[in-house]
N, C-alpha and C. Protein backbone atom coordinates (compact mmCIF):
# COMPACT_ATOMS: atom_id res chain seq x y z
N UNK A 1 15.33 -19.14 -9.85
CA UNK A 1 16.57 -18.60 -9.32
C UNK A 1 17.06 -17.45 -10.20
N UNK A 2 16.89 -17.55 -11.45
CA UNK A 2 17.17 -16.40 -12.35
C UNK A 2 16.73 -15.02 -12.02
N UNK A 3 15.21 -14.96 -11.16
CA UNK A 3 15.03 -14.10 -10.61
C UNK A 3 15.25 -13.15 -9.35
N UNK A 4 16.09 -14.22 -8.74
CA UNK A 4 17.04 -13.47 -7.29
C UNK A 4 16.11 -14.31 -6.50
N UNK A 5 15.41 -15.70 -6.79
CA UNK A 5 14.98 -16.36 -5.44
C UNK A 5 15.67 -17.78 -5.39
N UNK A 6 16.24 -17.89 -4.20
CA UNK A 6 16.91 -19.03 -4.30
C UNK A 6 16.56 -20.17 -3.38
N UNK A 7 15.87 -20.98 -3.41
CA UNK A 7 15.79 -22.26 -2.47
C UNK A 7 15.76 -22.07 -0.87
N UNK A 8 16.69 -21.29 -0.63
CA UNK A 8 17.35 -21.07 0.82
C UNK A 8 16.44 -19.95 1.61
N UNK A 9 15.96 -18.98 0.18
CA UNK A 9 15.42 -17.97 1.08
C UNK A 9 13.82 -18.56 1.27
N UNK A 10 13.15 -17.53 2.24
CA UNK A 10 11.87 -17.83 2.77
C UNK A 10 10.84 -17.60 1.50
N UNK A 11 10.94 -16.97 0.83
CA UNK A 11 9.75 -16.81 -0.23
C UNK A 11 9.75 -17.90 -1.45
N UNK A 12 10.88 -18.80 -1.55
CA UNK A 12 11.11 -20.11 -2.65
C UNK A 12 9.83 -20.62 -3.01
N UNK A 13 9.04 -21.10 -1.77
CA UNK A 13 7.98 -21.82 -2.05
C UNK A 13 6.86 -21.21 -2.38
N UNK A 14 6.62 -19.84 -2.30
CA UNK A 14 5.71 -18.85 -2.52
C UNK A 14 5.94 -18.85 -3.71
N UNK A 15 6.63 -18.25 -4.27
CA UNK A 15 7.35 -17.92 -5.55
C UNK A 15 6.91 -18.95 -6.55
N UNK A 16 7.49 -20.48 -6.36
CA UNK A 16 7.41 -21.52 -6.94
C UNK A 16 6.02 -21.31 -7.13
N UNK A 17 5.16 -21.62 -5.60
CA UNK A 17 3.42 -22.04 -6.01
C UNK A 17 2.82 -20.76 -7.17
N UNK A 18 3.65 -19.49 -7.11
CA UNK A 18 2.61 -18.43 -8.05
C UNK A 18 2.64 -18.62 -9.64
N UNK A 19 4.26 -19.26 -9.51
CA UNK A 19 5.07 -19.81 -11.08
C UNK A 19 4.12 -21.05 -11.33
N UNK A 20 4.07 -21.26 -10.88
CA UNK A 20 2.99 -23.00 -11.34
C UNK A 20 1.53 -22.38 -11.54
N UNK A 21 1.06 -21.54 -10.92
CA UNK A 21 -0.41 -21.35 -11.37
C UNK A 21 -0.38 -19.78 -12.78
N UNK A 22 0.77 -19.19 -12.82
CA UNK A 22 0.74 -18.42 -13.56
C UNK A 22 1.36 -19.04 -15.12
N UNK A 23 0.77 -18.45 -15.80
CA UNK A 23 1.50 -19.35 -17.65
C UNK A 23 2.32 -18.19 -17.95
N UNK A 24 2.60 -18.14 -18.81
CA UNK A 24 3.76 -17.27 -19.52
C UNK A 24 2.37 -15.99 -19.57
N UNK A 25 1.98 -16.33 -20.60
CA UNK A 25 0.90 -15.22 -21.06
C UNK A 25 0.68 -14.29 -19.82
N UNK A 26 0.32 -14.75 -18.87
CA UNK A 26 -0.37 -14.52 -17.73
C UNK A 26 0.57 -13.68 -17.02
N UNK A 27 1.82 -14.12 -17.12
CA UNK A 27 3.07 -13.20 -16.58
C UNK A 27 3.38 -11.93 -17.16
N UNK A 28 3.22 -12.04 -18.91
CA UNK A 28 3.46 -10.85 -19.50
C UNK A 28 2.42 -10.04 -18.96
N UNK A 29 1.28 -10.70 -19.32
CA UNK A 29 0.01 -9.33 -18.69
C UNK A 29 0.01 -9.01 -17.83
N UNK A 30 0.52 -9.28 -16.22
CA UNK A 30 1.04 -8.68 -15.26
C UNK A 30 2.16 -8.06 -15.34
N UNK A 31 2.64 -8.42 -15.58
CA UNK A 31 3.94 -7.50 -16.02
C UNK A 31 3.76 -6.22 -16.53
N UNK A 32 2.80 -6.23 -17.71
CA UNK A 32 2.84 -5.20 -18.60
C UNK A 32 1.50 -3.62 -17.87
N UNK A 33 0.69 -4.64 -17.05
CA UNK A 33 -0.43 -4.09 -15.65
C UNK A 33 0.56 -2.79 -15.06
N UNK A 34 1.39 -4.01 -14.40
CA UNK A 34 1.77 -2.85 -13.64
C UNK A 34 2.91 -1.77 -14.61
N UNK A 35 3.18 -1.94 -15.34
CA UNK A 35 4.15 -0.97 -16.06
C UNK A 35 3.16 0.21 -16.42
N UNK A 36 1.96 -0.09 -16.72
CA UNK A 36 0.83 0.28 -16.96
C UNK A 36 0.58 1.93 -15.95
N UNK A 37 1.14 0.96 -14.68
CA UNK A 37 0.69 2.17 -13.19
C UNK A 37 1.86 2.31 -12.88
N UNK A 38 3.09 2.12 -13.62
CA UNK A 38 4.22 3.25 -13.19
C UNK A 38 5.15 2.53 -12.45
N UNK A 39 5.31 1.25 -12.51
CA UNK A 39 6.46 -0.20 -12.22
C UNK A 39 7.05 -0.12 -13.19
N UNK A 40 8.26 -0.26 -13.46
CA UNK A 40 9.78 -0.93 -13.97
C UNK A 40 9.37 -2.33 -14.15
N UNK A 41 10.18 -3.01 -14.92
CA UNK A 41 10.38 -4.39 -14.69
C UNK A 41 10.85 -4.80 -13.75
N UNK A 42 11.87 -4.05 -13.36
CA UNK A 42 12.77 -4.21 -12.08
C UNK A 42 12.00 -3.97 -10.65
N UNK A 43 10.93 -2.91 -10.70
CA UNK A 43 10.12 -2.96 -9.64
C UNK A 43 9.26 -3.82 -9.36
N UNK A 44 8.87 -4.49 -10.43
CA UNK A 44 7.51 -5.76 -10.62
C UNK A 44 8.43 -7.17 -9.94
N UNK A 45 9.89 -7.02 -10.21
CA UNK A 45 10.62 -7.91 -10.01
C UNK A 45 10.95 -8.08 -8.30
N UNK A 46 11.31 -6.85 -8.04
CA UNK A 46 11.32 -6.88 -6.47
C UNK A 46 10.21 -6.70 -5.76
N UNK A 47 9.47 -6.72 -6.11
CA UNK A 47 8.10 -6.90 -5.14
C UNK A 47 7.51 -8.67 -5.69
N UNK A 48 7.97 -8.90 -6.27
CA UNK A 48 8.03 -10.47 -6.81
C UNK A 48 8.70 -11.22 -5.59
N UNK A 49 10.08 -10.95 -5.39
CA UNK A 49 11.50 -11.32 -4.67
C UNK A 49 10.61 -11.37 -3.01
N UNK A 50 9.89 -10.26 -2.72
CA UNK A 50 9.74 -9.88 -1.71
C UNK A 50 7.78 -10.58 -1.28
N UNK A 51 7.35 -10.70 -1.67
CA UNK A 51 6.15 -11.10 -1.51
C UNK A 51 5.44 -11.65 -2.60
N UNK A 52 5.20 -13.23 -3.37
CA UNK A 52 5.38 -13.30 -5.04
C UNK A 52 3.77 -13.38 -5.14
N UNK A 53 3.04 -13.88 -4.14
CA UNK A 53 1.54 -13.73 -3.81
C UNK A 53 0.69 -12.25 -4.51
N UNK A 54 1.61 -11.54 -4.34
CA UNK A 54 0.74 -9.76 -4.81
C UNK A 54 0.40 -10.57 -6.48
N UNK A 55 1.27 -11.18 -7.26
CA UNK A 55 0.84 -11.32 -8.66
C UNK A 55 -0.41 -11.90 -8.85
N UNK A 56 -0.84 -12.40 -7.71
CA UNK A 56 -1.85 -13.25 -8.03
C UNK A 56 -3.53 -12.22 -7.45
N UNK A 57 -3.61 -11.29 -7.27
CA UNK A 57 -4.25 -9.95 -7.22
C UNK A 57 -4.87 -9.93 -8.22
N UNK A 58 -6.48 -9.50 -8.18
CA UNK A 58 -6.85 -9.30 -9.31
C UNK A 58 -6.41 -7.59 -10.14
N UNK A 59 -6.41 -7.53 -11.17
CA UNK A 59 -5.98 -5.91 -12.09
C UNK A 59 -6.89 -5.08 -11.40
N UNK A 60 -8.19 -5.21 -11.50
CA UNK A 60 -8.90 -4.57 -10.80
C UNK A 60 -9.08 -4.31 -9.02
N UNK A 61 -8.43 -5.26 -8.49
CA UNK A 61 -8.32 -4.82 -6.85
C UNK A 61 -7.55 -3.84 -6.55
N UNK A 62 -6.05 -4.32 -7.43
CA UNK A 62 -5.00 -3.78 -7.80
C UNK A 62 -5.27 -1.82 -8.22
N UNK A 63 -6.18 -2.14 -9.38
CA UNK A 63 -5.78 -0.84 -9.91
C UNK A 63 -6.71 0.42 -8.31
N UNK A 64 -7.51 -0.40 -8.09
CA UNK A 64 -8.71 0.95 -6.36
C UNK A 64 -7.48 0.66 -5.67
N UNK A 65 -6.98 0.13 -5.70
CA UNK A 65 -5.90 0.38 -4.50
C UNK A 65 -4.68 1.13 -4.68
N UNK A 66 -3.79 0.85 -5.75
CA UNK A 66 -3.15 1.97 -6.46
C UNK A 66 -3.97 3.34 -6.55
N UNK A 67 -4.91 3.45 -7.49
CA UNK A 67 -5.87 4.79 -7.24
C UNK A 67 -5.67 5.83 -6.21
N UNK A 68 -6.24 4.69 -5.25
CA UNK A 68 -6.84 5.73 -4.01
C UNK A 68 -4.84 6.17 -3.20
N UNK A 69 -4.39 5.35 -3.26
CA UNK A 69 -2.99 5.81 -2.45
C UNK A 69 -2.05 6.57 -3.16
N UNK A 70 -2.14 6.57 -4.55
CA UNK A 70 -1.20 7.06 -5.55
C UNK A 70 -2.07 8.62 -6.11
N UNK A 71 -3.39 8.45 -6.42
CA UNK A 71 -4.00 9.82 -7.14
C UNK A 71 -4.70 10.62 -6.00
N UNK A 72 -5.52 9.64 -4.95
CA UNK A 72 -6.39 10.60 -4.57
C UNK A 72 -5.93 10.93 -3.26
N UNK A 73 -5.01 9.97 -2.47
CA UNK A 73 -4.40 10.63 -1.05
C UNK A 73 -3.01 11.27 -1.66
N UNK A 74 -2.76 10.95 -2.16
CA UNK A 74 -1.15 11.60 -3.34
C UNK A 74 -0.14 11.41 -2.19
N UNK A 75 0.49 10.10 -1.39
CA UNK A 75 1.05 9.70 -0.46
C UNK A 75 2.41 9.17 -1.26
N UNK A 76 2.09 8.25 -2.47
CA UNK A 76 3.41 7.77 -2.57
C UNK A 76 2.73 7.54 -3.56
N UNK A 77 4.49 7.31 -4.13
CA UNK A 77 4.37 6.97 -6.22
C UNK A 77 4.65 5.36 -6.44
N UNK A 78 3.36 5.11 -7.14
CA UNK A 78 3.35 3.95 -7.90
C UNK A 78 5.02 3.02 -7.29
N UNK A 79 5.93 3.19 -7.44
CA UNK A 79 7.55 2.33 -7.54
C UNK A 79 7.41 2.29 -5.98
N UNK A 80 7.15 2.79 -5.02
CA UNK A 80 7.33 2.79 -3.39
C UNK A 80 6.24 1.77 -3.10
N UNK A 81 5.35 1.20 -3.61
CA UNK A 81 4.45 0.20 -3.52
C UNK A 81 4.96 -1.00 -4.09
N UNK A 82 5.89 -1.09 -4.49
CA UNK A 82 6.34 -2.23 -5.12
C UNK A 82 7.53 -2.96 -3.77
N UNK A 83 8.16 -2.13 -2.87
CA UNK A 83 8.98 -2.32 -1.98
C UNK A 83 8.30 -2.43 -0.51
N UNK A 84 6.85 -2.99 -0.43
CA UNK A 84 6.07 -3.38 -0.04
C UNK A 84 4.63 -4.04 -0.37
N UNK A 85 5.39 -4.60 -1.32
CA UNK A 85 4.20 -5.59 -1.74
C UNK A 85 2.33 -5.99 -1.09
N UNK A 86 3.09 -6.32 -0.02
CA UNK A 86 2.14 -7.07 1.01
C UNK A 86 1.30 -6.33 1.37
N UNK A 87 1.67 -4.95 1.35
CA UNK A 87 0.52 -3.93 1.67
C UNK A 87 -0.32 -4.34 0.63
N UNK A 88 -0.42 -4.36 -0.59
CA UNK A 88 -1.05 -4.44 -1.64
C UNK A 88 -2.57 -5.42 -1.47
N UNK A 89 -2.11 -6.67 -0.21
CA UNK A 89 -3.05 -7.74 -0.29
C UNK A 89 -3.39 -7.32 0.64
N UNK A 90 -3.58 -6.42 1.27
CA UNK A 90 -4.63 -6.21 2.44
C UNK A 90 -5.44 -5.55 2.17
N UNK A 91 -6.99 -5.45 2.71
CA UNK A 91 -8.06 -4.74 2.42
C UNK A 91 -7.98 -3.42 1.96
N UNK A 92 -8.47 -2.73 1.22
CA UNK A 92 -8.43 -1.21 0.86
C UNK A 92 -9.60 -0.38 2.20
N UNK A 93 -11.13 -1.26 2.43
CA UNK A 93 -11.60 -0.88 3.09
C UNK A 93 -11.17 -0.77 4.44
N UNK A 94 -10.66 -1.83 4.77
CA UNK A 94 -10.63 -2.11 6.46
C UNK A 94 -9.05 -1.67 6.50
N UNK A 95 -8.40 -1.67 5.70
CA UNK A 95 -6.96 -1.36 6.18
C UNK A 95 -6.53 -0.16 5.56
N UNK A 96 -6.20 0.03 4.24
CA UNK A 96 -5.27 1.02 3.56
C UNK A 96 -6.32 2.24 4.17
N UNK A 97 -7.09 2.18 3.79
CA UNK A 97 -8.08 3.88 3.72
C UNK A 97 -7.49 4.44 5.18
N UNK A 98 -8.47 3.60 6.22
CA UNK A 98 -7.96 3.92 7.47
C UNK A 98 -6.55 4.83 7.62
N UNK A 99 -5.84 4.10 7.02
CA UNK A 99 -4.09 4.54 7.75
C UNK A 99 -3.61 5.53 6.91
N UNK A 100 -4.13 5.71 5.07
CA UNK A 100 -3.95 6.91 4.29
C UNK A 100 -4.39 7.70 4.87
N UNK A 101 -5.80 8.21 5.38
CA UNK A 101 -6.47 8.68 6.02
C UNK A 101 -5.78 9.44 6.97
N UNK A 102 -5.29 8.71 8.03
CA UNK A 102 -4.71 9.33 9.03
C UNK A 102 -3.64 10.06 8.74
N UNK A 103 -2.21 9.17 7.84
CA UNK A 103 -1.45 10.27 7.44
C UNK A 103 -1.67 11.23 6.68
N UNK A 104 -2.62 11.17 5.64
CA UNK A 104 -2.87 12.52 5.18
C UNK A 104 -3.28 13.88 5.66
N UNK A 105 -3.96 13.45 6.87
CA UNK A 105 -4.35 14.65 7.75
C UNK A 105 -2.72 14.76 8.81
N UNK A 106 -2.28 14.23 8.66
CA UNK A 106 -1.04 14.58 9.87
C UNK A 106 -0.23 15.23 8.73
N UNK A 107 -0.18 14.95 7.45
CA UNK A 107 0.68 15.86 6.46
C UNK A 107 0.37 17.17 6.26
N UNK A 108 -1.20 16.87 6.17
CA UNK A 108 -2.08 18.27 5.63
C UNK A 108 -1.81 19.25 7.13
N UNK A 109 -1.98 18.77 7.96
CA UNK A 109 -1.82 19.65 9.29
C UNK A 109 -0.17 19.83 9.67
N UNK A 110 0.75 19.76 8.51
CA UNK A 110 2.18 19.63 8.77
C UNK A 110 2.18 19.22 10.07
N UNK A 111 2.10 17.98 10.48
CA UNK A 111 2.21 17.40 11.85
C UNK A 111 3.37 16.29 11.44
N UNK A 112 3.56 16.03 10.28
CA UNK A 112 4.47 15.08 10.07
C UNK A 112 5.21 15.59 8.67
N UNK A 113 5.97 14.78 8.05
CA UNK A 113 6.68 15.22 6.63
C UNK A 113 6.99 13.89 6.07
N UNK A 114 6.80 13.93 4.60
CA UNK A 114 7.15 12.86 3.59
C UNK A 114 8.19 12.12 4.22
N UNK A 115 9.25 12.54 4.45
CA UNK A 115 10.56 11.38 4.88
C UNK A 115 10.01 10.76 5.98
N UNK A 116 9.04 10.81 6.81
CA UNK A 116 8.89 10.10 8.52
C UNK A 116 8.13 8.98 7.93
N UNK A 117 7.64 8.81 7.47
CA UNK A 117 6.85 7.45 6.98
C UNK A 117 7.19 6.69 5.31
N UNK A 118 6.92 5.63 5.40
CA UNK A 118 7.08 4.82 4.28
C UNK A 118 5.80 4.06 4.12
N UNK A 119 5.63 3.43 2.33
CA UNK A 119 4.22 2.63 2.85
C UNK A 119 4.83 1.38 3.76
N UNK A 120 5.15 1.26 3.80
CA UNK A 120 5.48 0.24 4.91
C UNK A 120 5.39 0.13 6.28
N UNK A 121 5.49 1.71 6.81
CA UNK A 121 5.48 2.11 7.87
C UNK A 121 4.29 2.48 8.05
N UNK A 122 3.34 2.68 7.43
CA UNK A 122 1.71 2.75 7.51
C UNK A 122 1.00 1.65 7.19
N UNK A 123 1.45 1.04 6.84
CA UNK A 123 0.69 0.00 6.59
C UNK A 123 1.23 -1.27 7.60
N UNK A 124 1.82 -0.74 9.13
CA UNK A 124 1.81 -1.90 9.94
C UNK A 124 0.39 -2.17 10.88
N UNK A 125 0.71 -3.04 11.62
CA UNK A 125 -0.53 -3.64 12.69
C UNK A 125 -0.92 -2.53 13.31
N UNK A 126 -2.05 -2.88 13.49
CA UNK A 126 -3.08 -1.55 14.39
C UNK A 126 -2.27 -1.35 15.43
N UNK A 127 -2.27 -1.88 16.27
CA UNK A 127 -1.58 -1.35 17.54
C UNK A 127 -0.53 -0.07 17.89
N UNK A 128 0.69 -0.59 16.83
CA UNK A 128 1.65 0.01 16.33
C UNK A 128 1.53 1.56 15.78
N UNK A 129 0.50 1.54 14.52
CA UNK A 129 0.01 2.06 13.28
C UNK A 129 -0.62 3.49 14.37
N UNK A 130 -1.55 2.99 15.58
CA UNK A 130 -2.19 3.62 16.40
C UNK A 130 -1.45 4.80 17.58
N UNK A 131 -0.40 4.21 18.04
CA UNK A 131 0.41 4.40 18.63
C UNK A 131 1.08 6.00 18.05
N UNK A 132 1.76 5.09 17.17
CA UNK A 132 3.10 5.89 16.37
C UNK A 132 1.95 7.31 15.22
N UNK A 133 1.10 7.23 15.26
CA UNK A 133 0.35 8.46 14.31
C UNK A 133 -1.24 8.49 14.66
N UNK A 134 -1.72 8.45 15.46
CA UNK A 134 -2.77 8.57 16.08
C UNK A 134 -2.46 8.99 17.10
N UNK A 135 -2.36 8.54 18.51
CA UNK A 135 -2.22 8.82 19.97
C UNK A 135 -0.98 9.85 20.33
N UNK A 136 -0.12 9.96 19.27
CA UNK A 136 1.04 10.72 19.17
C UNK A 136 0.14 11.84 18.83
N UNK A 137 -0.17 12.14 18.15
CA UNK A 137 -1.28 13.68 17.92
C UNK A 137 -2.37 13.87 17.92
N UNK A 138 -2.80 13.41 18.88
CA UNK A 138 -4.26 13.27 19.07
C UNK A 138 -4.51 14.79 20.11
N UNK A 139 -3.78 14.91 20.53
CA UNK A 139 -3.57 16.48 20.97
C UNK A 139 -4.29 17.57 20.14
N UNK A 140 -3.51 17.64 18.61
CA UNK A 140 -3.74 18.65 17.98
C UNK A 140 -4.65 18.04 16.88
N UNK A 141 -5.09 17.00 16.85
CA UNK A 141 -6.23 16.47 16.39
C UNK A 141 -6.80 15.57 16.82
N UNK A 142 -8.26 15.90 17.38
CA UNK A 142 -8.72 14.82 18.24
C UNK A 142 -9.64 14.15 17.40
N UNK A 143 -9.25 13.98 16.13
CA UNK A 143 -10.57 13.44 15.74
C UNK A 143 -9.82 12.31 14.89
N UNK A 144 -8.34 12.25 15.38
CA UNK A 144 -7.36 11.52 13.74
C UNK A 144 -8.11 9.77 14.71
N UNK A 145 -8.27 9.49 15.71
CA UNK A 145 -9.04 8.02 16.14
C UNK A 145 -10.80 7.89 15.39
N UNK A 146 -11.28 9.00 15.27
CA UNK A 146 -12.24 8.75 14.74
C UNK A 146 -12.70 8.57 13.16
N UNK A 147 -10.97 9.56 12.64
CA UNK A 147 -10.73 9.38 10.84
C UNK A 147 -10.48 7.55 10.41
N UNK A 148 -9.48 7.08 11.96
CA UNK A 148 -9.09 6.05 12.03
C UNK A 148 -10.18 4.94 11.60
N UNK A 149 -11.28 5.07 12.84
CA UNK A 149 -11.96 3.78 12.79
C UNK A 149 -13.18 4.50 12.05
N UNK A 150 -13.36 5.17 10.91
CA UNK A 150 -13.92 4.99 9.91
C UNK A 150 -15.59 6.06 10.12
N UNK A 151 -14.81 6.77 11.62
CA UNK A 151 -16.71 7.43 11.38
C UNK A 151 -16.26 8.61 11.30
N UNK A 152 -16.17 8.97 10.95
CA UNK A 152 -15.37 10.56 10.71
C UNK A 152 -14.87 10.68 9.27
N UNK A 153 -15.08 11.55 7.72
CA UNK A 153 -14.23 11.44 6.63
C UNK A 153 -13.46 12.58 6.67
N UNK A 154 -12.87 12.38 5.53
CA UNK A 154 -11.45 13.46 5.51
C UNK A 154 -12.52 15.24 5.14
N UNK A 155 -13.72 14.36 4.59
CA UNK A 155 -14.67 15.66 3.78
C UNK A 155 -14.98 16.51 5.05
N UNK A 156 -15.37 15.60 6.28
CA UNK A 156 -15.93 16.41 7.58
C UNK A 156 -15.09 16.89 8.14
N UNK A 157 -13.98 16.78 7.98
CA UNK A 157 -12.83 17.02 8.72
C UNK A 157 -12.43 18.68 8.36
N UNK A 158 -13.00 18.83 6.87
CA UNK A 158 -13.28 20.55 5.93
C UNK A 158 -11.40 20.52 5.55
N UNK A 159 -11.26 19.21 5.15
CA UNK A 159 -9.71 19.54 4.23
C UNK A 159 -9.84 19.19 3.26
N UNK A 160 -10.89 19.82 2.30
CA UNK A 160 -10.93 19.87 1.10
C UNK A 160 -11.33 18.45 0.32
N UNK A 161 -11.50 17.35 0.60
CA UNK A 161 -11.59 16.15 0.28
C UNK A 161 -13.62 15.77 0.21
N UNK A 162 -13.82 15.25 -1.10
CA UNK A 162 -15.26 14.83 -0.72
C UNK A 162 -15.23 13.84 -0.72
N UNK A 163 -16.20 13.78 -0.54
CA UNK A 163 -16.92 12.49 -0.30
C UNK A 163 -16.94 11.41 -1.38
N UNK A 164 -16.77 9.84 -1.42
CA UNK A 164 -16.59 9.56 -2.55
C UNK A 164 -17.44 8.35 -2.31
C-alpha cells in the first residue's frame, strides 16, 4: 500500500504475487536497470502501480525492446514506456516492430505528428492498430500493410534504415 496499491484496486494481487517472488536485492537491481535506461524512481513506480508483471521481464528482453523503440525507431523516450507498461510484455518480434514500423514511416512521410499517437496508442490490438494507421493511409502508402505484416523492411522502403 505504501506504494499507491491498495487492496481495492485491480492490480493488488498482481502486485502482491511479483512482491513475493521478488527479494529486496532483486528489487534494487530492477530498480537501478531501469534508471539505467532513463526511469525515475517514480517512473519504475508507476508502471509498477499500473502493470507490476513488467518487473518480472528479463534485463535483457527489456533492454532489445527499449533499444529498438527508444534508439533505433527514435519514437519515444525511455519515461513514456513506463506509462504503459504492458506494452513492454508483448513480443518485440510479432508485435512492437510491426507497429514502430508503421508509425515511423507515417512520421517519416509527415503523414502523422508526435502528439497523434502514444505508446499506448500503438501498441493496441491489431484490428484497431490496422484501422487507425494503416488503412487510414494506405492511399499514400501502399506498402505501410506490407511494412505491417513483416514482408516489406523499412530498408526497402529506401528511408534510410538498414537492415538489421
Amino acid at each position: 500500500m505504501s506504494m499507491g496499491i491498495y487492496p481495492s484496486s485491480a492490480t493488488f494481487m498482481k502486485a502482491l504475487c511479483v512482491i513475493c517472488l521478488t527479494d529486496a536485492s532483486k528489487w534494487e537491481q530492477k530498480m537501478n536497470f531501469y534508471k539505467q535506461c532513463g526511469w525515475s524512481e517514480e517512473d519504475f513506480l508507476v508502471a509498477f502501480r499500473k502493470n507490476p508483471f513488467f518487473v518480472l521481464l528479463t534485463e535483457k528482453n527489456i533492454s532489445k525492446k527499449m533499444d529498438f523503440i527508444v534508439n533505433k525507431m527514435a519514437l519515444f523516450q525511455p519515461a513514456d514506456l513506463g506509462y504503459y507498461p504492458t506494452g513492454l510484455t508483448y513480443s518485440l518480434e510479432n508485435w512492437i516492430i510491426p507497429r514502430c514500423s508503421v508509425i515511423r514511416v507515417l512520421l517519416l512521410k509527415g503523414l502523422i505528428t508526435r502528439g497523434e499517437f502514444s505508446f499506448s496508442s500503438s501498441m493496441v490490438y491489431r484490428e484497431y492498430f490496422v484501422d487507425r494507421f494503416v488503412v487510414q493511409h494506405q492511399e499514400e502508402v501502399p506498402e505501410l500493410l506490407s511494412i505491417f505484416e513483416g514482408k516489406m523492411s523499412l530498408a526497402e522502403l529506401g528511408l534510410g534504415f538498414e537492415e538489421s
